[in-house]
Protein backbone atom coordinates (compact mmCIF):
# COMPACT_ATOMS: atom_id res chain seq x y z
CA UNK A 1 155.07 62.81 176.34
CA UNK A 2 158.64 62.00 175.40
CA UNK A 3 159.78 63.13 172.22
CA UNK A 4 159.23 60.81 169.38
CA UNK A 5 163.09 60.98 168.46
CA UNK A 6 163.89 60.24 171.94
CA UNK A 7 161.01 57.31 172.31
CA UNK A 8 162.65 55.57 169.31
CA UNK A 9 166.15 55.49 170.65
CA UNK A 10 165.24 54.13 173.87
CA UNK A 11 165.34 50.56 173.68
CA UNK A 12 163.20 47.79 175.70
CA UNK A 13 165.21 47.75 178.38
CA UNK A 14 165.42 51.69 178.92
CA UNK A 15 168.61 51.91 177.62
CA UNK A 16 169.88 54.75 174.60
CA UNK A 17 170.80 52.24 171.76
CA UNK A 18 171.22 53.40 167.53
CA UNK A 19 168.56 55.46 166.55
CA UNK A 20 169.54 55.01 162.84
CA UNK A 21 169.59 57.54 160.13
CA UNK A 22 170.51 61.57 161.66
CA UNK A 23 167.76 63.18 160.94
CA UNK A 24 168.38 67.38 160.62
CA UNK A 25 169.11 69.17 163.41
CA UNK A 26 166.42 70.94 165.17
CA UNK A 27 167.70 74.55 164.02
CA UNK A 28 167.85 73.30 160.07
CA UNK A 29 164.43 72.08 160.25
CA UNK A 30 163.07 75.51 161.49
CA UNK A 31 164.83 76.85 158.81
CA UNK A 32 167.71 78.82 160.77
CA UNK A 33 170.98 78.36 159.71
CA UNK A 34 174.15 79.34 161.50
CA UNK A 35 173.87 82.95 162.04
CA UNK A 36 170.01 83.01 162.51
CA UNK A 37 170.61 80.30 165.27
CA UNK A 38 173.80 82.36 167.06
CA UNK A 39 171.27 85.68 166.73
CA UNK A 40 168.79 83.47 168.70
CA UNK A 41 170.87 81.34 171.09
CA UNK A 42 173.62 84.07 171.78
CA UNK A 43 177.27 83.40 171.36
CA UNK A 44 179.35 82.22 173.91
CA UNK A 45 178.65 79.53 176.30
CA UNK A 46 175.02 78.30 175.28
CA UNK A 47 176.39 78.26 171.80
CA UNK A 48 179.01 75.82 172.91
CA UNK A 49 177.08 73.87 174.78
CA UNK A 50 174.87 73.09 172.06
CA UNK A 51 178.15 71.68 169.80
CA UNK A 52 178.73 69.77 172.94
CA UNK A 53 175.17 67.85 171.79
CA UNK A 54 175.78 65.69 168.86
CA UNK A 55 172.95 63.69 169.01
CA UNK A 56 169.83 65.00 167.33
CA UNK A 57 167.78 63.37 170.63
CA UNK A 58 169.06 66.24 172.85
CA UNK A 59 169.87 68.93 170.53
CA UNK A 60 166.52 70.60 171.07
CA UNK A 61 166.51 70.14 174.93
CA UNK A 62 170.00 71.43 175.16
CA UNK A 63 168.83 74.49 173.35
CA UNK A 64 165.91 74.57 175.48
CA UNK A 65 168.13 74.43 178.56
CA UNK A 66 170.39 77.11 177.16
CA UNK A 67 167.35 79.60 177.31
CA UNK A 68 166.41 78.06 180.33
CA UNK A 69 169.70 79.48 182.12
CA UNK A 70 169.58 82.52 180.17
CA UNK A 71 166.97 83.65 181.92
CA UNK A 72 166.84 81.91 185.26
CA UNK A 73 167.28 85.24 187.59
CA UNK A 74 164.37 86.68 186.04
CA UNK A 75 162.39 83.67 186.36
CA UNK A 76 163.11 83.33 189.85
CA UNK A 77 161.71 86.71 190.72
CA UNK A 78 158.56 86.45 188.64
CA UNK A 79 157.62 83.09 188.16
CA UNK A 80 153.98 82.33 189.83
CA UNK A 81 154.22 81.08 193.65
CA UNK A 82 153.56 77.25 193.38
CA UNK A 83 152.20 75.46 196.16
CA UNK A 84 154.42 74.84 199.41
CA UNK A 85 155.14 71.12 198.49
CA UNK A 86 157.51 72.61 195.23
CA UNK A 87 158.73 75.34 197.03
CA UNK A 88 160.95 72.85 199.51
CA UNK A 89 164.13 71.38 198.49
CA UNK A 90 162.92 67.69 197.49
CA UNK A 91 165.58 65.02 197.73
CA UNK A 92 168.11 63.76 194.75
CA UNK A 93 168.82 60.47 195.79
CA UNK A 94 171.69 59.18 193.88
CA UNK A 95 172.84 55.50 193.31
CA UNK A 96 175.65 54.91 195.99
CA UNK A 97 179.27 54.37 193.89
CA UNK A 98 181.86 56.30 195.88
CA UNK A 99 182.13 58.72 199.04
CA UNK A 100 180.78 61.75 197.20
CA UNK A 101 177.33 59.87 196.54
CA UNK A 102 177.16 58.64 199.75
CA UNK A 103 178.11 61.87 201.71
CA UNK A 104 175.00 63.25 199.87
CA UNK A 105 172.68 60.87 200.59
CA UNK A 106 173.40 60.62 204.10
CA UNK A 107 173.34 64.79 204.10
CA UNK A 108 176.85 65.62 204.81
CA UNK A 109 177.00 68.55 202.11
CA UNK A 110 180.47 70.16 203.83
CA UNK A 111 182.17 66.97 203.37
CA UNK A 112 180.67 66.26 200.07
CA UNK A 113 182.23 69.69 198.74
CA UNK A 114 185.51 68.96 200.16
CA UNK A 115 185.48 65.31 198.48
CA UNK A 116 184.18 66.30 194.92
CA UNK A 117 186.58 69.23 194.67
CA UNK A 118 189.41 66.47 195.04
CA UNK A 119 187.85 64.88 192.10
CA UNK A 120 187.27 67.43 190.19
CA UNK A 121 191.06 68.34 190.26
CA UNK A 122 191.69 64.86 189.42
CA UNK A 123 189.10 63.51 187.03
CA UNK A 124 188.26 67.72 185.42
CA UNK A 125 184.06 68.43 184.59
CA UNK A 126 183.44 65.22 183.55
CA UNK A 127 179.57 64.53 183.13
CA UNK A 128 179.16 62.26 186.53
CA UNK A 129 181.24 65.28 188.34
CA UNK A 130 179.20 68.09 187.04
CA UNK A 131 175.95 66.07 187.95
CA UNK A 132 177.03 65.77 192.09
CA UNK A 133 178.04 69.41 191.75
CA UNK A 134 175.23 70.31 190.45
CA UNK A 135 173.07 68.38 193.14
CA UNK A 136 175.43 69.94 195.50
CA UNK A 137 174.34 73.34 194.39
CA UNK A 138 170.60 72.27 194.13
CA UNK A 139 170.77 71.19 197.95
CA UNK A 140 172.55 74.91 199.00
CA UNK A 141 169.31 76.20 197.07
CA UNK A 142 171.66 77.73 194.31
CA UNK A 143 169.49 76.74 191.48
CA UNK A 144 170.57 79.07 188.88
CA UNK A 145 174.45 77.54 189.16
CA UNK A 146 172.91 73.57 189.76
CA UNK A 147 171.22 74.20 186.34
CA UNK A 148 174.55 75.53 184.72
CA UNK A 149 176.26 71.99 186.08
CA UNK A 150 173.58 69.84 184.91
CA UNK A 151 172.80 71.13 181.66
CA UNK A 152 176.69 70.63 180.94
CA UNK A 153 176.81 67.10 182.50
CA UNK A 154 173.60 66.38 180.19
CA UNK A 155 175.14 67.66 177.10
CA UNK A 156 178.14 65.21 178.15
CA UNK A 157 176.13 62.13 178.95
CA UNK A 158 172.12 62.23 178.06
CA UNK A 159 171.70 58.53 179.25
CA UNK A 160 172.00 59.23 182.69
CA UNK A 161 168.72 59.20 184.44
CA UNK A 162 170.01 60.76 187.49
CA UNK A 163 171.11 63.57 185.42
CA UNK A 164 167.33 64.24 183.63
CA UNK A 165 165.47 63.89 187.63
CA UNK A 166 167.60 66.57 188.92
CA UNK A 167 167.14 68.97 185.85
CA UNK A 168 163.61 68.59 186.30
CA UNK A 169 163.80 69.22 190.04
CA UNK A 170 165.74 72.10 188.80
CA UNK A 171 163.71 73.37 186.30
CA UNK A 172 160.56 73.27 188.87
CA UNK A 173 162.43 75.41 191.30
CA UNK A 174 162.60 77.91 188.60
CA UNK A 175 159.13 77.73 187.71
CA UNK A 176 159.89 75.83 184.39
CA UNK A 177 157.24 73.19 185.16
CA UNK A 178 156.76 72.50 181.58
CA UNK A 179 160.29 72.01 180.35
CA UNK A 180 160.90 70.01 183.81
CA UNK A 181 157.89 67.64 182.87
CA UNK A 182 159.96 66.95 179.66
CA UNK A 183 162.54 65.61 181.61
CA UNK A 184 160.75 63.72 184.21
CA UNK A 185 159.15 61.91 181.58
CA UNK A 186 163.09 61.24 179.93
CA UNK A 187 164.04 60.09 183.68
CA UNK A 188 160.87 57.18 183.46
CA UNK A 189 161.87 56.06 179.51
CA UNK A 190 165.72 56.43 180.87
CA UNK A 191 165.03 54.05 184.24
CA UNK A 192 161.29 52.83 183.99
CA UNK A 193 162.20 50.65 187.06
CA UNK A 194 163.45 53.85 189.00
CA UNK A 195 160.69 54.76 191.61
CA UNK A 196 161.58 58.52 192.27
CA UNK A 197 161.75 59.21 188.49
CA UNK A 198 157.64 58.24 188.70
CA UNK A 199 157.21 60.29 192.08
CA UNK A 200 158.90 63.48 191.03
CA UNK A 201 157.07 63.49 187.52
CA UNK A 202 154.04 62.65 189.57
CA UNK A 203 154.34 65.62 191.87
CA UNK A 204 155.01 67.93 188.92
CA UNK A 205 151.61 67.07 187.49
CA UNK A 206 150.20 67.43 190.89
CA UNK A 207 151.47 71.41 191.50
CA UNK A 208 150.22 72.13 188.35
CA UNK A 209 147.23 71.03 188.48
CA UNK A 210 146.98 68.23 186.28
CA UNK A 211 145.56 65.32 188.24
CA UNK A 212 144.47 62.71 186.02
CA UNK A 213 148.32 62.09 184.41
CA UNK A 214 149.53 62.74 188.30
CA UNK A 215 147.44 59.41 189.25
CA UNK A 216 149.69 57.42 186.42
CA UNK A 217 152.52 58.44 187.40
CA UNK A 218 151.84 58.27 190.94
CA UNK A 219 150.06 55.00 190.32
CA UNK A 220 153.77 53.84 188.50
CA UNK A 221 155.51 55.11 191.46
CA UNK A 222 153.37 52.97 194.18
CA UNK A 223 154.02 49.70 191.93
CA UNK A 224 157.75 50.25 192.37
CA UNK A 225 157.80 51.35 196.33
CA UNK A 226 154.88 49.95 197.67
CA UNK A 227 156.12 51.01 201.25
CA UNK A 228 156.55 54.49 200.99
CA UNK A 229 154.23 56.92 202.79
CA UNK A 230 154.43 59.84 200.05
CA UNK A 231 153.24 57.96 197.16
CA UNK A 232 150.35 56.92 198.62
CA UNK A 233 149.53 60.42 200.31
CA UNK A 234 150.29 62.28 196.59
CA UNK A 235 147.89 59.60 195.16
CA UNK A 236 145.46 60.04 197.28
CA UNK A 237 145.97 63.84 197.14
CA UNK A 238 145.40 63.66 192.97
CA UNK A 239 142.32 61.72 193.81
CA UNK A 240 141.09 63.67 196.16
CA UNK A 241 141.14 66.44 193.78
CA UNK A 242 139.06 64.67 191.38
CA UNK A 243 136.50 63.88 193.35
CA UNK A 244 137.59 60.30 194.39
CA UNK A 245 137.07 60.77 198.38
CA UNK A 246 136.80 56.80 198.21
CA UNK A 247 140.05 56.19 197.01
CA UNK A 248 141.70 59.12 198.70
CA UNK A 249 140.68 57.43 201.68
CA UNK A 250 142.07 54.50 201.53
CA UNK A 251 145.25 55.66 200.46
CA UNK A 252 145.57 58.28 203.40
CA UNK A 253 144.71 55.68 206.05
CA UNK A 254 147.21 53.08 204.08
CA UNK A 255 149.52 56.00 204.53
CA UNK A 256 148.79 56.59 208.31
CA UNK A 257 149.35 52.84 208.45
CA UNK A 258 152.67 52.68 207.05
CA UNK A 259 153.32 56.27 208.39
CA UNK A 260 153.00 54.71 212.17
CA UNK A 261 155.39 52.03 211.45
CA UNK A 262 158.22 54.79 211.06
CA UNK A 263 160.61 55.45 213.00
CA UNK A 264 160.59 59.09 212.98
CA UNK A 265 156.35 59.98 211.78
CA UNK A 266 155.09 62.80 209.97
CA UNK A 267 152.33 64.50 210.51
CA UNK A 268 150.99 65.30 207.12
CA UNK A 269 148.98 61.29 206.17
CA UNK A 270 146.48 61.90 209.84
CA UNK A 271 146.65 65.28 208.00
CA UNK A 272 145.40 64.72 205.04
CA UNK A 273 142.81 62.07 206.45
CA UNK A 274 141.64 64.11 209.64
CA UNK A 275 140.80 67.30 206.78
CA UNK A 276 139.43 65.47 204.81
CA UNK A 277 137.14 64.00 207.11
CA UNK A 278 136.33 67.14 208.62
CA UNK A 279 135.00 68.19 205.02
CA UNK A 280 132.72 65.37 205.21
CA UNK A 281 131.25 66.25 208.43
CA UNK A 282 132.53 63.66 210.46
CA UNK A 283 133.88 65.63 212.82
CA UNK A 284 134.67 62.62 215.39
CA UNK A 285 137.02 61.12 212.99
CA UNK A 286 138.34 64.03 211.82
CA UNK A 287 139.63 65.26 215.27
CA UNK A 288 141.33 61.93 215.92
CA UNK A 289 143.18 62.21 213.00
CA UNK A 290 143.95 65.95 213.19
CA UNK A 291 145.41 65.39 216.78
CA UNK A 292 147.97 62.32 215.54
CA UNK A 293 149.04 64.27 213.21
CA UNK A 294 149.90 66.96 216.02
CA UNK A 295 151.61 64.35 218.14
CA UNK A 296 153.70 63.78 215.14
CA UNK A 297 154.55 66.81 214.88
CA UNK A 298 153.31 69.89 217.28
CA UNK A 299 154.39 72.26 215.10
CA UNK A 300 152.28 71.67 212.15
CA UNK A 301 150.28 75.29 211.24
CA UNK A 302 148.05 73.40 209.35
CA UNK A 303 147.09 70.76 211.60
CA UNK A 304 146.51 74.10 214.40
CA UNK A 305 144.73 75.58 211.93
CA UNK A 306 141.72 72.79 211.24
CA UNK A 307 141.85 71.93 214.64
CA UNK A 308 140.74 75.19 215.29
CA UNK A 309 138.02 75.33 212.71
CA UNK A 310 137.39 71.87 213.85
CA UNK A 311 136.72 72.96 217.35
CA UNK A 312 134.72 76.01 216.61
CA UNK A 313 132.26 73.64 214.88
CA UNK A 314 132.01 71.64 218.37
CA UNK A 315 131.58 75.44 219.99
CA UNK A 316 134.68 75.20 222.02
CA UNK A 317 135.42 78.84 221.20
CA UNK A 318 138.07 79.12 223.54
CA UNK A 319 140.23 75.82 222.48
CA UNK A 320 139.34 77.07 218.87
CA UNK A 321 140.99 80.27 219.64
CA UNK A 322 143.47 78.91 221.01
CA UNK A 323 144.49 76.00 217.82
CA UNK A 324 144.29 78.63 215.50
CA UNK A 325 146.85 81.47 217.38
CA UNK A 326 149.25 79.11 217.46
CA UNK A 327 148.76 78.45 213.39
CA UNK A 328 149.10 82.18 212.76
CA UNK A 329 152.13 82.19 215.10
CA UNK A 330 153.91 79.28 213.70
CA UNK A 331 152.81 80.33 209.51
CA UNK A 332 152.71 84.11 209.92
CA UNK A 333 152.05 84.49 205.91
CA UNK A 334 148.53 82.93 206.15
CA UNK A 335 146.26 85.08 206.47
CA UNK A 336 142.83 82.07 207.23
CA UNK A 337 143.85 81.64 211.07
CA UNK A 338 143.07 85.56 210.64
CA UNK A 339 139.62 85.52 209.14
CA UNK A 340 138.72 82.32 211.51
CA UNK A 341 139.52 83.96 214.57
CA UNK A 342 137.74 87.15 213.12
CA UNK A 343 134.99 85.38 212.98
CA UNK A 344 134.57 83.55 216.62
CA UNK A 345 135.88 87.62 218.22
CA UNK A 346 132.33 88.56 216.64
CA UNK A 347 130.82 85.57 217.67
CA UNK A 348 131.79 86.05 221.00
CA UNK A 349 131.06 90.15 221.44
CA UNK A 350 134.43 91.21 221.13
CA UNK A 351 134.11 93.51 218.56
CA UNK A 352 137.94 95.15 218.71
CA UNK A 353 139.68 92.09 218.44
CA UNK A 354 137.35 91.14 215.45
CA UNK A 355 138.40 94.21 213.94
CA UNK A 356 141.60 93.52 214.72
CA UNK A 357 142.35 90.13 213.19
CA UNK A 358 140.32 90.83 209.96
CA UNK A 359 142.70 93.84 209.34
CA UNK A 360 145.36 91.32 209.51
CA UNK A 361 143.45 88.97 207.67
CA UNK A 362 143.07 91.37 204.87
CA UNK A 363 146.66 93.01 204.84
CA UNK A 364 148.23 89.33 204.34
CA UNK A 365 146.12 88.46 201.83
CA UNK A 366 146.68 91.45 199.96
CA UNK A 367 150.57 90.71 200.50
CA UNK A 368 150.28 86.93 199.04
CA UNK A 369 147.94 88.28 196.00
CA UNK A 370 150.73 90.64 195.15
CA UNK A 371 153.23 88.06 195.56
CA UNK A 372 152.05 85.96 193.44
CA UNK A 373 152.49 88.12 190.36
């Protein structure tokens, strides 16, 4: 949950207002004063970045952030591989107020540079021009320097919602799930009306696992974009995961609904639906599914992939083989295609290429167990 300091100087409206009385700074009330603090912090550049933080509702998180950045390179190496849905760059939308926001949104990152470094000579690292740099950086996938930018435009302006969603987007790409939850949850007080603020907290509970606060958020998120094909797959996904195949399935077939109406359709909601019907036996269904979601998009491993199993089960060995070759081609880190197509080689008498593809079965597993520490 928010902080209690922060929860008390957000008003109704979501908006920073008085908090009252200071109350002592984080560091005096663990009982470090100035030179315990510097020992822990380090001089320099986190130190001044925490003077930059008057208030005592962001003191802590700036400090927080400072050892965040500190040790970003080392996190990046060894934190624990999340699943693929954190691993992509997700989207900072930004509200549209000049060409800078508006190159981003629309993708134009080149031109976006160019624009923002004419502001920046202008306007110097003012908190709104540190955030778009820092997006800037976060869409080039140079996380380390994005987090340097926004933890300066937050210790500038902490009432910016935009500013708290793309530290946490930040933070999660650093494997800082926990400190990026924080400010997820700052984004929602900050903008309660703000849909993505919901979504990315949402998805942060989902890759880690925690499914029952994923459903509130994502619940929060569907209230505020009722339209949008994500929400209700991530919902259903959370559900899923709990053991709600009911409500998962509405959702995914509301999200095959809406998905069709797209102009340009992804195949992950017939996905989602087609697996997991094919968990529940119904095989017929499940293929239906499993092949919209390849017309969507023929490239999908993971639609090859339960296709394949998919058609194994109907004993059409040689379109099995076939579905799951082109997974392991297209995904040629997963090592199930392997152990699936191990598995019909044997049932079919072909002993060498059984061998075969579980050696490669086992040597990629091997290489994502050791990747993962």
């Amino acid at each position: 949950m928010v902080s209690l300091r922060l929860a008390r100087a957000v008003g109704v409206d979501g908006v920073l207002v008085g908090a009252g009385r200071r109350p002592a700074s984080p560091r005096r009330r663990a009982g470090l004063g100035p030179a315990a603090s510097n020992r822990a912090l380090g001089r320099g550049t986190f130190q001044s970045t925490c003077r930059v933080a008057r208030g005592p509702r962001c003191a802590a998180l700036v400090t927080a952030l400072a050892l965040a950045a500190s040790c970003a390179g080392v996190l990046a190496v060894l934190s624990v591989v999340a699943p693929a849905e954190a691993q992509s760059v997700l989207p900072m939308p930004l509200r549209s107020g000049s060409s800078v926001e508006d190159l981003i949104n629309g993708g134009d990152l080149r031109l976006a540079e160019t624009e923002l470094a004419g502001r920046l000579r202008e306007q110097g690292e003012t908190a709104r021009n540190l955030l778009l740099r820092g997006v800037l950086r976060y869409r080039r996938e140079r996380f380390e320097d994005a987090l340097s930018d926004l933890r300066k435009s937050f210790s500038l302006d902490e009432r910016d919602p935009a500013t708290s969603r793309a530290l946490g987007l930040c933070l999660v790409k650093l494997g800082q799930n926990d400190l990026a939850e924080t400010f997820f949850e700052i984004a929602t007080a900050l903008a309660p009306a703000d849909f993505f603020g919901h979504y990315y907290l949402g998805l942060n509970r989902y890759v880690t696992k925690r499914f029952d606060p994923a459903v509130e958020a994502f619940e929060r998120a569907l209230a505020l974009g009722p339209e949008s094909v994500e929400a209700h797959c991530y919902l259903g996904r959370s559900h899923e995961a709990l053991g709600n195949d009911k409500k998962a399935g509405r959702l995914y077939r509301s999200g095959v609904r809406l998905n069709r109406q797209r102009p340009v359709r992804s195949g992950d909601p017939p996905l989602l639906l087609g697996t997991m019907l094919y968990r529940q036996r119904d095989l017929a269904g499940a293929e239906t599914f499993l092949r919209e979601a390849l017309r969507h998009a023929p490239d999908l491993p993971r639609a090859h992939y339960w296709l394949g199993l998919l058609l194994e089960q109907q004993s059409d060995l040689t379109g099995a083989i076939s579905a799951l070759e082109r997974a392991a081609v297209l995904d040629q880190s997963d090592h199930r295609p392997h152990y699936a197509l191990a598995r019909i080689h044997r049932r079919r008498g072909q002993t060498a290429k059984a061998t075969e593809s579980l050696g490669r079965f086992r040597e990629l597993r091997k290489r994502s167990e050791s990747e993962a520490y």
